[in-house]
C-alpha atoms as a PDB file:
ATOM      1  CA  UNK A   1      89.005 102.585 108.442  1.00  0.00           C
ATOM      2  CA  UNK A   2      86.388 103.187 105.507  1.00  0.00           C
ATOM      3  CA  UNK A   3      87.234 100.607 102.818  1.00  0.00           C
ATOM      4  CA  UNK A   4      87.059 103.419 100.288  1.00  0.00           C
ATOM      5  CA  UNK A   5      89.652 105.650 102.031  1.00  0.00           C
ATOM      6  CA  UNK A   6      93.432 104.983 102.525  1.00  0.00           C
ATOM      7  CA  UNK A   7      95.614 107.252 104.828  1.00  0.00           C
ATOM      8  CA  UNK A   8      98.684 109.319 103.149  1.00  0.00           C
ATOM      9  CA  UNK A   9     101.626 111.079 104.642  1.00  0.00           C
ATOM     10  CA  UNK A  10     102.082 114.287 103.308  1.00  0.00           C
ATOM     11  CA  UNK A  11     105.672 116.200 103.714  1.00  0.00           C
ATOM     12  CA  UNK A  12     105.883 118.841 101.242  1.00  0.00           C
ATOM     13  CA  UNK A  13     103.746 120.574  98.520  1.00  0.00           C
ATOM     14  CA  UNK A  14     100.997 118.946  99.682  1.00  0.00           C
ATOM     15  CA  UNK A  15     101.051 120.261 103.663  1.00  0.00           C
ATOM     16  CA  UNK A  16      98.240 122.720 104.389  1.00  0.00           C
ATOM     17  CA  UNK A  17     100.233 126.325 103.371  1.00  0.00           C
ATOM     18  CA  UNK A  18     101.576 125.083 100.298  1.00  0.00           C
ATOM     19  CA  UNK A  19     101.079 125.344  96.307  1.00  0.00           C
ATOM     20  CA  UNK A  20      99.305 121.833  96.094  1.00  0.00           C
ATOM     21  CA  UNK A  21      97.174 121.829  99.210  1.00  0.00           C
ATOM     22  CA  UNK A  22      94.144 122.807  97.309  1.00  0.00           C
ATOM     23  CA  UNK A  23      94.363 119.036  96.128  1.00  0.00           C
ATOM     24  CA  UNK A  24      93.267 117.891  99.593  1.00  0.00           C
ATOM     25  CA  UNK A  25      90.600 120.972 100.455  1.00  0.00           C
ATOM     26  CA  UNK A  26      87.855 117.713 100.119  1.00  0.00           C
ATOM     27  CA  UNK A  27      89.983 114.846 102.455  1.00  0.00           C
ATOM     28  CA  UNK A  28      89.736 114.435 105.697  1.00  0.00           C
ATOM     29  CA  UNK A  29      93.093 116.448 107.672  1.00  0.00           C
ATOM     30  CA  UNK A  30      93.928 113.485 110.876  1.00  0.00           C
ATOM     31  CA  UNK A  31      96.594 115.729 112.143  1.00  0.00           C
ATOM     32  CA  UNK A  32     100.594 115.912 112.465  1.00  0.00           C
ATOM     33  CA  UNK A  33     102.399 112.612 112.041  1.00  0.00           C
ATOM     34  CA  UNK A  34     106.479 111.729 112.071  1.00  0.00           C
ATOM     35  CA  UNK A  35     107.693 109.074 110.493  1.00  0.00           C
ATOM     36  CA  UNK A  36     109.899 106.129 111.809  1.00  0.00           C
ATOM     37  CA  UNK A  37     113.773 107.511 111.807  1.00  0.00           C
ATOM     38  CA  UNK A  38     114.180 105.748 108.584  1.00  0.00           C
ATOM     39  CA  UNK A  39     113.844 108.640 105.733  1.00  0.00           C
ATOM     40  CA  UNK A  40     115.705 111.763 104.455  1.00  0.00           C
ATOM     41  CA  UNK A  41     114.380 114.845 103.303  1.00  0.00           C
ATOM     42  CA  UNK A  42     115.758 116.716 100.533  1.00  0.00           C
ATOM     43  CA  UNK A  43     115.584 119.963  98.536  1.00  0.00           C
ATOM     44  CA  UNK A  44     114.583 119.808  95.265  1.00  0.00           C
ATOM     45  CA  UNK A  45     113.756 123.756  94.972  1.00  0.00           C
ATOM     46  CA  UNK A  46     109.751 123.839  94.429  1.00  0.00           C
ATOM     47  CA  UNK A  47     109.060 120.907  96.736  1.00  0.00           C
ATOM     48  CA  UNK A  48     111.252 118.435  98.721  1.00  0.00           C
ATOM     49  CA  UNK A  49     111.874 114.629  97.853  1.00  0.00           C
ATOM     50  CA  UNK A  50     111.784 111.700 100.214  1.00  0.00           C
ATOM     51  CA  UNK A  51     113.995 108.910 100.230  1.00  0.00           C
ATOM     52  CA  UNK A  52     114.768 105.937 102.560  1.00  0.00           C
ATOM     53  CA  UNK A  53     117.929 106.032 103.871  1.00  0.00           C
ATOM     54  CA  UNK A  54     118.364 102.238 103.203  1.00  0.00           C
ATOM     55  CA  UNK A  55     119.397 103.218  99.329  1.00  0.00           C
ATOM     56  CA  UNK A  56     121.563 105.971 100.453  1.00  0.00           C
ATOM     57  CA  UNK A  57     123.357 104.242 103.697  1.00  0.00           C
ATOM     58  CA  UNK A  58     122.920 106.571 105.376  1.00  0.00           C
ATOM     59  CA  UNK A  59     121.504 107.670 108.855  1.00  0.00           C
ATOM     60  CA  UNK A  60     117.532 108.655 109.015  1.00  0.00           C
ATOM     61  CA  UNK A  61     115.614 111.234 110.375  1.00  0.00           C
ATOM     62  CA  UNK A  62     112.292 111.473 111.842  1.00  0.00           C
ATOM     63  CA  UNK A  63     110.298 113.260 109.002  1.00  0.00           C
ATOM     64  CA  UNK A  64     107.361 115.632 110.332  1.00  0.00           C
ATOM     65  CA  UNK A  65     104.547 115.996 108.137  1.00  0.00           C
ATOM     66  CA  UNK A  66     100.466 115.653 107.895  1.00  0.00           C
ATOM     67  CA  UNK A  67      98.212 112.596 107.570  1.00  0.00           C
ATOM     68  CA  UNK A  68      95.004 112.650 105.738  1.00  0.00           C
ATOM     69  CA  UNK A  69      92.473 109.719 105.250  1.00  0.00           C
ATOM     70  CA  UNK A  70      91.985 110.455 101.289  1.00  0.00           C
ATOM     71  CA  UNK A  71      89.340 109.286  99.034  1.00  0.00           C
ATOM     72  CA  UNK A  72      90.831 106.195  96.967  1.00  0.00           C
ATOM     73  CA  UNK A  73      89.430 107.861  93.502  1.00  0.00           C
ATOM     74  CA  UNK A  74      91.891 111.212  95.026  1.00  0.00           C
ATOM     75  CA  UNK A  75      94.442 109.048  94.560  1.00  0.00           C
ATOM     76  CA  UNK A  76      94.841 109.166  90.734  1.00  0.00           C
ATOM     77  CA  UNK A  77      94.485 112.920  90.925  1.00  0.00           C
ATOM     78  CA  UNK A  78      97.205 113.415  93.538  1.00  0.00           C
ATOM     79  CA  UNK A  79      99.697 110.395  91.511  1.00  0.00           C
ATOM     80  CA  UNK A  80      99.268 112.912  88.772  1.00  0.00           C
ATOM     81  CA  UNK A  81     100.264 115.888  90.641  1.00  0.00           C
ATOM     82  CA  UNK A  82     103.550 113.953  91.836  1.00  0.00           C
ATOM     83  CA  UNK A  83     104.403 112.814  88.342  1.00  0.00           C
ATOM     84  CA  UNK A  84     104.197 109.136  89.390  1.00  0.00           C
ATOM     85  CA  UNK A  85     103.762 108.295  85.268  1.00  0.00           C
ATOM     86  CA  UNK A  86     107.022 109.694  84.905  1.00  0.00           C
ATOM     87  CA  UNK A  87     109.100 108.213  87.487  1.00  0.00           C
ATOM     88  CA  UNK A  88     109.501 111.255  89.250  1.00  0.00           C
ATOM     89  CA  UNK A  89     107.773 109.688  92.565  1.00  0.00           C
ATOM     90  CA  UNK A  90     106.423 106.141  93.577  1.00  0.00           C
ATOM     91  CA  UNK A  91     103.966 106.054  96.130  1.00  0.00           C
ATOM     92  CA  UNK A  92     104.017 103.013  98.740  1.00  0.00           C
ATOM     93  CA  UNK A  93     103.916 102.277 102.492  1.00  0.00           C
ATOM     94  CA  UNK A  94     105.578 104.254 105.041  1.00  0.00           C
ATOM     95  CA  UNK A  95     106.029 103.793 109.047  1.00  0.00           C
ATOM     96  CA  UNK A  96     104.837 105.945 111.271  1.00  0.00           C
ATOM     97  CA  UNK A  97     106.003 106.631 115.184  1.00  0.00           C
ATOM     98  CA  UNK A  98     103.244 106.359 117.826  1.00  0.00           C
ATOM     99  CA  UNK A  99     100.190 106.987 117.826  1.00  0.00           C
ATOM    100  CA  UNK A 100     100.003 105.956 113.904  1.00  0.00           C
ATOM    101  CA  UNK A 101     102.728 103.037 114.081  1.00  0.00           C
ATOM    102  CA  UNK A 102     101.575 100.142 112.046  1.00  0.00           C
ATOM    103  CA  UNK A 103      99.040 101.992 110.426  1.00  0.00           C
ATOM    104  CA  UNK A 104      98.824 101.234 106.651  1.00  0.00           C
ATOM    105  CA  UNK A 105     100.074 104.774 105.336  1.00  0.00           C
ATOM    106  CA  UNK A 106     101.403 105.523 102.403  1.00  0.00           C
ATOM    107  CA  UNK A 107     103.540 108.432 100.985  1.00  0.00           C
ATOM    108  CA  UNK A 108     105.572 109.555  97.887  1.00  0.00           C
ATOM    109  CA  UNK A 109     108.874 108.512  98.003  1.00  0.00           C
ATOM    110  CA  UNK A 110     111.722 110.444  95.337  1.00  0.00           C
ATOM    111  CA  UNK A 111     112.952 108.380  92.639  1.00  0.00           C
ATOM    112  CA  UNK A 112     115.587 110.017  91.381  1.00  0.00           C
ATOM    113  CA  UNK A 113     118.804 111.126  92.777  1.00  0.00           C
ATOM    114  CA  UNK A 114     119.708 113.244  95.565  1.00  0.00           C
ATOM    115  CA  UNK A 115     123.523 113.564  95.007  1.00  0.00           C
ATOM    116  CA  UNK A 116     124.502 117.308  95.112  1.00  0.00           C
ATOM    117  CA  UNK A 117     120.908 118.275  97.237  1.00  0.00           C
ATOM    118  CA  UNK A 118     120.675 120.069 100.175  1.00  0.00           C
ATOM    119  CA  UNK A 119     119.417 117.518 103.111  1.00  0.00           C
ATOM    120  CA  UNK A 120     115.919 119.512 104.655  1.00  0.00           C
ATOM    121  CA  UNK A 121     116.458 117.932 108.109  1.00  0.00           C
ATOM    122  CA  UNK A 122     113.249 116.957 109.687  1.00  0.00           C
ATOM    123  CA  UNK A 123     110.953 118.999 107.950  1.00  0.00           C
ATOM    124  CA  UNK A 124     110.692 121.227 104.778  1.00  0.00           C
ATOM    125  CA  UNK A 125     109.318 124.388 104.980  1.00  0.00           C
END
């Protein structure tokens, strides 16, 4: 892996299709990826939030979503677009199933609560 390029898991307004997607139009797309069963997906209305079931105690699902090898100066630009100033997302490491398991990947993981939101399954559309 290029030392100036880090890999991200995208699940929701970032996916090719959606509102933010121009953000990526530059990055390189590496194809589908599914997490480890260890998340949950949730609808927030204009984009979904991911959480790890561990603070909810609940069961996990296999999220589906894209990887991208991104640009480390992207990064600011897309911690922006998630609000990660204002504690509306964190972004950190996430596991992947095969072929991408024990890959360093990150993603943006929901920060505030889900109570009362509709669970998205495996994927959001």
């Amino acid at each position: 892996m290029n030392p100036k390029t880090t890999q991200i898991f995208v699940y929701g307004s970032l996916k090719r299709g959606h509102d933010l997607h121009f953000l990526l139009n530059d990055q390189i797309y590496l194809g589908p990826a599914t997490t480890q069963p260890k998340y949950r997906l949730f609808d927030l209305g204009e984009y979904p939030g991911l959480v790890e079931v561990d603070s909810l105690g609940q069961t996990g699902n296999s999220i589906c979503g894209e990887l991208y090898s991104v640009d480390l100066r992207k990064l600011d630009e897309l911690d922006a677009a998630e609000e990660v100033a204002n504690f509306l997302y964190e972004r950190r490491q996430i596991k992947l199933q095969p072929p991408h398991e024990g890959v360093h990947v990150q993603a943006w993981f929901y920060l505030r609560s889900v109570r009362n939101k509709e669970d998205c399954g495996n994927e959001w559309q």
